[in-house]
PDB file of N, CA and C in Angstrom:
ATOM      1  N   UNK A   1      19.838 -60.635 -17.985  1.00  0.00           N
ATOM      2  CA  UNK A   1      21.257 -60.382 -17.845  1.00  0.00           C
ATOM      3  C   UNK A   1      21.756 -59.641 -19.082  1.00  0.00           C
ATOM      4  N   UNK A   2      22.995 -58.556 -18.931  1.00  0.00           N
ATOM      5  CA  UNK A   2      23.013 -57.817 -20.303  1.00  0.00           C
ATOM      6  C   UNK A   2      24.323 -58.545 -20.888  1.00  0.00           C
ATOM      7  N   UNK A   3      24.509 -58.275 -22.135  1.00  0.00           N
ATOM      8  CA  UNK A   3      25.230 -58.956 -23.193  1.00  0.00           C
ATOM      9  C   UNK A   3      26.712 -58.494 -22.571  1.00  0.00           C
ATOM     10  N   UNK A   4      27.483 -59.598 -22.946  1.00  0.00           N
ATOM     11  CA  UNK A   4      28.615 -58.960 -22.633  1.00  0.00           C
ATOM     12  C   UNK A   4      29.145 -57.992 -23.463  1.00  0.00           C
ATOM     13  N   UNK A   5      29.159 -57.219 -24.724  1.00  0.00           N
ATOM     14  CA  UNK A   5      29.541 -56.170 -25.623  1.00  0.00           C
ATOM     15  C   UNK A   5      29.674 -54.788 -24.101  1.00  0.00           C
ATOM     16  N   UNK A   6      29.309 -54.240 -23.402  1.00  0.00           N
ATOM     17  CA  UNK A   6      28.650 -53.420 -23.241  1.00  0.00           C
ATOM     18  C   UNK A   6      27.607 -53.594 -21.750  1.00  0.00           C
ATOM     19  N   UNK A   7      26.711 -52.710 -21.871  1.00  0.00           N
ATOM     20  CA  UNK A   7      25.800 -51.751 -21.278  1.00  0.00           C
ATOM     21  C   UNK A   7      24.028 -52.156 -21.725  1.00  0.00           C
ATOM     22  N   UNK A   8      24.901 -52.446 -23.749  1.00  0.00           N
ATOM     23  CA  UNK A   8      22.898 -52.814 -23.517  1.00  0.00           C
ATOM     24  C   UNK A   8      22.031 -51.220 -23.787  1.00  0.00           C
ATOM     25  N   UNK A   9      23.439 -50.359 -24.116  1.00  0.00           N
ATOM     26  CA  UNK A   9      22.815 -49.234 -25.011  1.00  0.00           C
ATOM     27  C   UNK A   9      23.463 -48.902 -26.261  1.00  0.00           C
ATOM     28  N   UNK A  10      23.848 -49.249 -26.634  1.00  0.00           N
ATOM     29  CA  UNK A  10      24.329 -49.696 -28.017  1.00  0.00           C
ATOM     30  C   UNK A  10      23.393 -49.491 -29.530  1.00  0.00           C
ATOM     31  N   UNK A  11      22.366 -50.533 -28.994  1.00  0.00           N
ATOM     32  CA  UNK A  11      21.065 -50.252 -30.239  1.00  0.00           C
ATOM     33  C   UNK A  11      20.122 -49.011 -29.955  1.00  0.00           C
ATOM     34  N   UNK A  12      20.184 -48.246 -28.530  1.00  0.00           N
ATOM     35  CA  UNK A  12      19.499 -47.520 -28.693  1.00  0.00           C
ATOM     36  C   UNK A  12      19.889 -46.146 -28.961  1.00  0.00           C
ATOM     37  N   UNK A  13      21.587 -46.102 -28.908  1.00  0.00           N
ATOM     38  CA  UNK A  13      22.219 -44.427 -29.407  1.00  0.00           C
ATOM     39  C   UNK A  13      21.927 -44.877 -31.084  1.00  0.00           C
ATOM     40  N   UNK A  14      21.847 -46.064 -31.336  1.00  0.00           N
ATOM     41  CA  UNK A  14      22.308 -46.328 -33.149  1.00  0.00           C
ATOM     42  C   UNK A  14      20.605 -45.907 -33.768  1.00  0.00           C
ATOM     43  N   UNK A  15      19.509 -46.411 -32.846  1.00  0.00           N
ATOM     44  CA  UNK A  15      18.762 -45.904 -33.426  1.00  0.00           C
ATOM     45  C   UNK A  15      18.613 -44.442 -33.207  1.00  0.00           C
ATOM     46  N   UNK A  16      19.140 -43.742 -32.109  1.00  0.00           N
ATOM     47  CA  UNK A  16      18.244 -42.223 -32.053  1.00  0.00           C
ATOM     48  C   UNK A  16      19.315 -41.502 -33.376  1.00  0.00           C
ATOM     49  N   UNK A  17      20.522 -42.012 -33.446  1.00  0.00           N
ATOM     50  CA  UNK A  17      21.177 -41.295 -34.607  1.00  0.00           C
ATOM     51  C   UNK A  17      20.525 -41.607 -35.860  1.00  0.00           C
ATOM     52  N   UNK A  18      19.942 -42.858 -35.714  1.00  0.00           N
ATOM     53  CA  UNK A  18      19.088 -43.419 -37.261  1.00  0.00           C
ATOM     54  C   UNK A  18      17.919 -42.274 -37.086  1.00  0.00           C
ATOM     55  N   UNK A  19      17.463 -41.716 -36.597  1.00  0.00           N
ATOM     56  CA  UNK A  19      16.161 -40.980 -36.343  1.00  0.00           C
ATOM     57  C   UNK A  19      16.709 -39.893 -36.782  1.00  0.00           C
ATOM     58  N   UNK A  20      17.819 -38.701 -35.821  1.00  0.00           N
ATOM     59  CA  UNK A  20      18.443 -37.988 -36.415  1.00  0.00           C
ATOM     60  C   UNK A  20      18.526 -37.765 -37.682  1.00  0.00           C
ATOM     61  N   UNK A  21      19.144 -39.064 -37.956  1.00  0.00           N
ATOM     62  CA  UNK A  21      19.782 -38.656 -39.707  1.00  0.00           C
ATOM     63  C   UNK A  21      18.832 -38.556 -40.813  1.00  0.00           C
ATOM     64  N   UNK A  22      17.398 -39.387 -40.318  1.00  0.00           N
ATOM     65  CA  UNK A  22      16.511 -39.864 -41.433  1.00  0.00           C
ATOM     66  C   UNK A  22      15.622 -38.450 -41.245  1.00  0.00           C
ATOM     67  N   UNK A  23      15.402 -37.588 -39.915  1.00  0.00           N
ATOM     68  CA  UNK A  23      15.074 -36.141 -39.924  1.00  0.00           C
ATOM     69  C   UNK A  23      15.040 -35.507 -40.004  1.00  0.00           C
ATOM     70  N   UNK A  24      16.595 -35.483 -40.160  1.00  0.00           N
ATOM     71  CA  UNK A  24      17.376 -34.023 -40.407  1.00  0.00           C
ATOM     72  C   UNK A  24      16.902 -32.361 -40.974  1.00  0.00           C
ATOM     73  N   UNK A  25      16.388 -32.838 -42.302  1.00  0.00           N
ATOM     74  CA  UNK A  25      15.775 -31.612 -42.996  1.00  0.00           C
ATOM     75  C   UNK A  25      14.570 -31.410 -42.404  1.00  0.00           C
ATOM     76  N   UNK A  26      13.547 -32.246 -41.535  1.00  0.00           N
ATOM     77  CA  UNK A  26      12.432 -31.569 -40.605  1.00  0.00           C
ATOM     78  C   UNK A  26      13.039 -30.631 -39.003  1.00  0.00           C
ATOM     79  N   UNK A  27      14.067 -31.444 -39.134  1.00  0.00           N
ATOM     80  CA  UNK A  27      14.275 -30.679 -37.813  1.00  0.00           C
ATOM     81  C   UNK A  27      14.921 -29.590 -38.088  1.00  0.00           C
ATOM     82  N   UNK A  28      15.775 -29.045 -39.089  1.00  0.00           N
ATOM     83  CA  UNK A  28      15.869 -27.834 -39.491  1.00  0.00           C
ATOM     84  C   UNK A  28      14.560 -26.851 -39.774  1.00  0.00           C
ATOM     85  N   UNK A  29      13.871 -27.136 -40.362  1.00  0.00           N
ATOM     86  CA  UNK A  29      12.410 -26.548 -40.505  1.00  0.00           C
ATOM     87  C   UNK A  29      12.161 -25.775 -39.494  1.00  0.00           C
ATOM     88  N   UNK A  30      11.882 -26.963 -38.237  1.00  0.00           N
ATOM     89  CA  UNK A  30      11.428 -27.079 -37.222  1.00  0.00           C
ATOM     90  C   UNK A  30      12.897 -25.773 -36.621  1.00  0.00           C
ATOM     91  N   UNK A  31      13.673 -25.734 -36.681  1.00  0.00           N
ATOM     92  CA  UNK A  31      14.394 -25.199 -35.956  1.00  0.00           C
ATOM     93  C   UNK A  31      13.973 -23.097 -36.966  1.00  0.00           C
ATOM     94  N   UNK A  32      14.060 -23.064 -37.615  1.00  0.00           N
ATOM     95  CA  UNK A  32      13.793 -22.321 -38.208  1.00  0.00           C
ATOM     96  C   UNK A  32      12.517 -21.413 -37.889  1.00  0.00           C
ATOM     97  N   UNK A  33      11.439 -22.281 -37.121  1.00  0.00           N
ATOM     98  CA  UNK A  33      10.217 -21.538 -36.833  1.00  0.00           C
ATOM     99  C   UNK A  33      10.852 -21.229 -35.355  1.00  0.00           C
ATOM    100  N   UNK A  34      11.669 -21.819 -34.964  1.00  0.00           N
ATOM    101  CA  UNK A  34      11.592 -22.059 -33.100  1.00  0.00           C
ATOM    102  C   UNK A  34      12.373 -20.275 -33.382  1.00  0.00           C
ATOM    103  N   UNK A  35      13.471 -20.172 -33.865  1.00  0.00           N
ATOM    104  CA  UNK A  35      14.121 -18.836 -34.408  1.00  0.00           C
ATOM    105  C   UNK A  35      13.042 -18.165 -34.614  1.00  0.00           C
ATOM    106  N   UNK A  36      12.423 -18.243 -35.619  1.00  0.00           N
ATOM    107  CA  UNK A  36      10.925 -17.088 -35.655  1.00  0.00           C
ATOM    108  C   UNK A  36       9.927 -16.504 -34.562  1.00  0.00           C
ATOM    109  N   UNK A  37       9.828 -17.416 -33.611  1.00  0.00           N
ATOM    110  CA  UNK A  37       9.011 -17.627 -32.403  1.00  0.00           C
ATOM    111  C   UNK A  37      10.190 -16.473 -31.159  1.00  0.00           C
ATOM    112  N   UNK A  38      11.545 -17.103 -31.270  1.00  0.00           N
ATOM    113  CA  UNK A  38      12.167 -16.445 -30.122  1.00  0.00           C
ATOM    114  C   UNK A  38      12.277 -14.989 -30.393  1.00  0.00           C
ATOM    115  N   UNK A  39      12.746 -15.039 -32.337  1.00  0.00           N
ATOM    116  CA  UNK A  39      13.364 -13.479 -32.277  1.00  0.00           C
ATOM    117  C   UNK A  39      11.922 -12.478 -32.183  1.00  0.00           C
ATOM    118  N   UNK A  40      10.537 -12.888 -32.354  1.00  0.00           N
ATOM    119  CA  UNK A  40       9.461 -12.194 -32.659  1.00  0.00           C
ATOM    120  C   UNK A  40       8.677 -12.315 -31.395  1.00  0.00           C
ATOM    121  N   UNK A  41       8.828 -12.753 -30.345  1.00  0.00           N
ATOM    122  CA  UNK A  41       8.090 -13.044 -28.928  1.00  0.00           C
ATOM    123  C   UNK A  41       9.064 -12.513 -27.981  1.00  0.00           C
ATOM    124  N   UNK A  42      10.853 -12.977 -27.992  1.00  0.00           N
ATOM    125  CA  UNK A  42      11.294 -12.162 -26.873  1.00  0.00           C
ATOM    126  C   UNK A  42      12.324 -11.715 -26.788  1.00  0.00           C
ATOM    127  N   UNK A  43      12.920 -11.097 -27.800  1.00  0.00           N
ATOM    128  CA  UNK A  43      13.744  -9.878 -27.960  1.00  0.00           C
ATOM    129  C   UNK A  43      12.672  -8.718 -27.491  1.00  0.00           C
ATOM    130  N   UNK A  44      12.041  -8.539 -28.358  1.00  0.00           N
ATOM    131  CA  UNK A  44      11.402  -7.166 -27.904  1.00  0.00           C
ATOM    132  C   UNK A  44      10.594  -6.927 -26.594  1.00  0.00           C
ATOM    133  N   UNK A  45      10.718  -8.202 -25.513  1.00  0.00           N
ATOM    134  CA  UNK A  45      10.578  -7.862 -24.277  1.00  0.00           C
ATOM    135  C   UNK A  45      11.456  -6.822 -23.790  1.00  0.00           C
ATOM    136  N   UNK A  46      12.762  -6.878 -24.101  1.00  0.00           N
ATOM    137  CA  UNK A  46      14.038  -6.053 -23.720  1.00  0.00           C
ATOM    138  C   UNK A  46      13.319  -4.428 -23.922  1.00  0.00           C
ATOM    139  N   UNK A  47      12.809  -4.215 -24.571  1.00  0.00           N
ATOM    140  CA  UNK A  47      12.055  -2.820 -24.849  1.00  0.00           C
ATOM    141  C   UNK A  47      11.080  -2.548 -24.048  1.00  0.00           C
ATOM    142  N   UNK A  48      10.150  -3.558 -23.329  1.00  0.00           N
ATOM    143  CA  UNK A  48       9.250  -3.487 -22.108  1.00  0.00           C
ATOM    144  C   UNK A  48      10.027  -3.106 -21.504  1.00  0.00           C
ATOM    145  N   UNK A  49      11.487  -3.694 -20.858  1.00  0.00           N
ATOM    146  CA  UNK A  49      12.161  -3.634 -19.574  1.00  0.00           C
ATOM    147  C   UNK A  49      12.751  -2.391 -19.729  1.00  0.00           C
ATOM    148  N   UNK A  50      13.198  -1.831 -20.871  1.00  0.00           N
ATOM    149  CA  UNK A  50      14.031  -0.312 -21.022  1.00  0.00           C
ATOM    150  C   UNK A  50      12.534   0.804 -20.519  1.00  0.00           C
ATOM    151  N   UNK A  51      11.365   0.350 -20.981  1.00  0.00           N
ATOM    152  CA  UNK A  51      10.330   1.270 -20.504  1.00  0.00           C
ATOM    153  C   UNK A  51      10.323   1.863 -19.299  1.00  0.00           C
ATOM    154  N   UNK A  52      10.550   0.889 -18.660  1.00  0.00           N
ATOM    155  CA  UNK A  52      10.572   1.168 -17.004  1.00  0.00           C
ATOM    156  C   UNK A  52      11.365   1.309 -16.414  1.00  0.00           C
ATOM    157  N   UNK A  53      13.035   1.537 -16.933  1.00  0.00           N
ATOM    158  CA  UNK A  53      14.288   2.194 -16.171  1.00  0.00           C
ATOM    159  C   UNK A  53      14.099   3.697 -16.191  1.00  0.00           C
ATOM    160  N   UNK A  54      14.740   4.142 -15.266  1.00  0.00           N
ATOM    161  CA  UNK A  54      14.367   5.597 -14.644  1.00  0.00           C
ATOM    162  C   UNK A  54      16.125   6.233 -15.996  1.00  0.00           C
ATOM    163  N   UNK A  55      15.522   7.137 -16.441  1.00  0.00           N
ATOM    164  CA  UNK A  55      16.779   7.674 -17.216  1.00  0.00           C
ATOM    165  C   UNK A  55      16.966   9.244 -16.979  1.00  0.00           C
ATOM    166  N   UNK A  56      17.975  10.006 -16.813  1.00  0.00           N
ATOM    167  CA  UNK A  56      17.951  11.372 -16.630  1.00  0.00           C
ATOM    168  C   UNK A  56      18.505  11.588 -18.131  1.00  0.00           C
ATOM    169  N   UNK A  57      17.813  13.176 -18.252  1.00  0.00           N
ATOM    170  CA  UNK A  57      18.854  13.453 -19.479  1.00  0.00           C
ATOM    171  C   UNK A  57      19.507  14.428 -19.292  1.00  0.00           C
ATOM    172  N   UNK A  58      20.702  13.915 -19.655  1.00  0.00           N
ATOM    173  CA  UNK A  58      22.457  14.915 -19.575  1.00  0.00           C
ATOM    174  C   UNK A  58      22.587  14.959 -21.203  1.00  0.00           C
ATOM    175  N   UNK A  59      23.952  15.126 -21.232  1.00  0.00           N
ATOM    176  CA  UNK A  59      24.568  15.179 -22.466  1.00  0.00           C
ATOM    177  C   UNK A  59      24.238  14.425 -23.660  1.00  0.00           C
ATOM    178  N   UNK A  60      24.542  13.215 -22.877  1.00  0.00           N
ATOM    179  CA  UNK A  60      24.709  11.686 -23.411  1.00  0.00           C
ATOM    180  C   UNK A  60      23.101  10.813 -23.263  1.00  0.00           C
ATOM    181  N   UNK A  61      22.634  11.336 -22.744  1.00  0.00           N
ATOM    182  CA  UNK A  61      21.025  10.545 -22.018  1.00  0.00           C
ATOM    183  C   UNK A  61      21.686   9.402 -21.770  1.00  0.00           C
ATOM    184  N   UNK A  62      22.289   9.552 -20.939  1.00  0.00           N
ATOM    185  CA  UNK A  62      23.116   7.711 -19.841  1.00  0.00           C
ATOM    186  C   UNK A  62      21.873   7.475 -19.019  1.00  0.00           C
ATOM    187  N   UNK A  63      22.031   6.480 -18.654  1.00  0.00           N
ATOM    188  CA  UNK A  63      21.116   5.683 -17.754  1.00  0.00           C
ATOM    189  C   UNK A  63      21.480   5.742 -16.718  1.00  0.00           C
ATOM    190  N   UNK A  64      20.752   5.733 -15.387  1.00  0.00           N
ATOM    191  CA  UNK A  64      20.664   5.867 -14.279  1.00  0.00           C
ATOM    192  C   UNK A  64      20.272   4.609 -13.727  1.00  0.00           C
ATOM    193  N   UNK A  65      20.912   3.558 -13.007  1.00  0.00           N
ATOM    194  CA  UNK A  65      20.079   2.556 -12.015  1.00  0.00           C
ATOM    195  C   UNK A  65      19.466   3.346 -10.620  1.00  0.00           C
ATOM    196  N   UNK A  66      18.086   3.058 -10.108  1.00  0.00           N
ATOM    197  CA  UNK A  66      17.864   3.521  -8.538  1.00  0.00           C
ATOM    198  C   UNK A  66      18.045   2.147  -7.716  1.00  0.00           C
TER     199      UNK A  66
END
C-alpha cells in the first residue's frame, strides 16, 4: 500500500536530481562530444543532398525544384 505523502515517487525524482547534480560536469563533457559527433557526421550531409538538386544557371544560379 503507498504512503499517504503522495504517489511513492518522491525518493525517486530526489534521487535522479541527486545523480544529476553529483554529474553534472560529466555530463557536460559528455554533451560536448555528442556536439562534436553531430556537427562533424551531419551537417555536411546537407552538401550530399545539394549534390543531387538539379540547378540551372541564370544570373543568380537559383535553384530549380523538378
Amino acid at each position: 500500500m503507498l504512503s499517504e505523502e503522495g504517489t511513492g515517487t518522491e525518493g525517486i525524482v530526489s534521487f535522479k536530481e541527486e545523480r544529476l547534480k553529483k554529474y553534472r560536469w560529466l555530463l557536460l563533457m559528455t554533451l560536448q562530444g555528442i556536439d562534436y559527433l553531430f556537427i562533424n557526421n551531419y551537417v555536411p550531409m546537407y552538401g550530399v543532398i545539394l549534390a543531387f538538386k538539379n540547378f540551372s544557371a541564370g544570373i543568380f544560379f537559383t535553384m530549380q525544384r523538378i
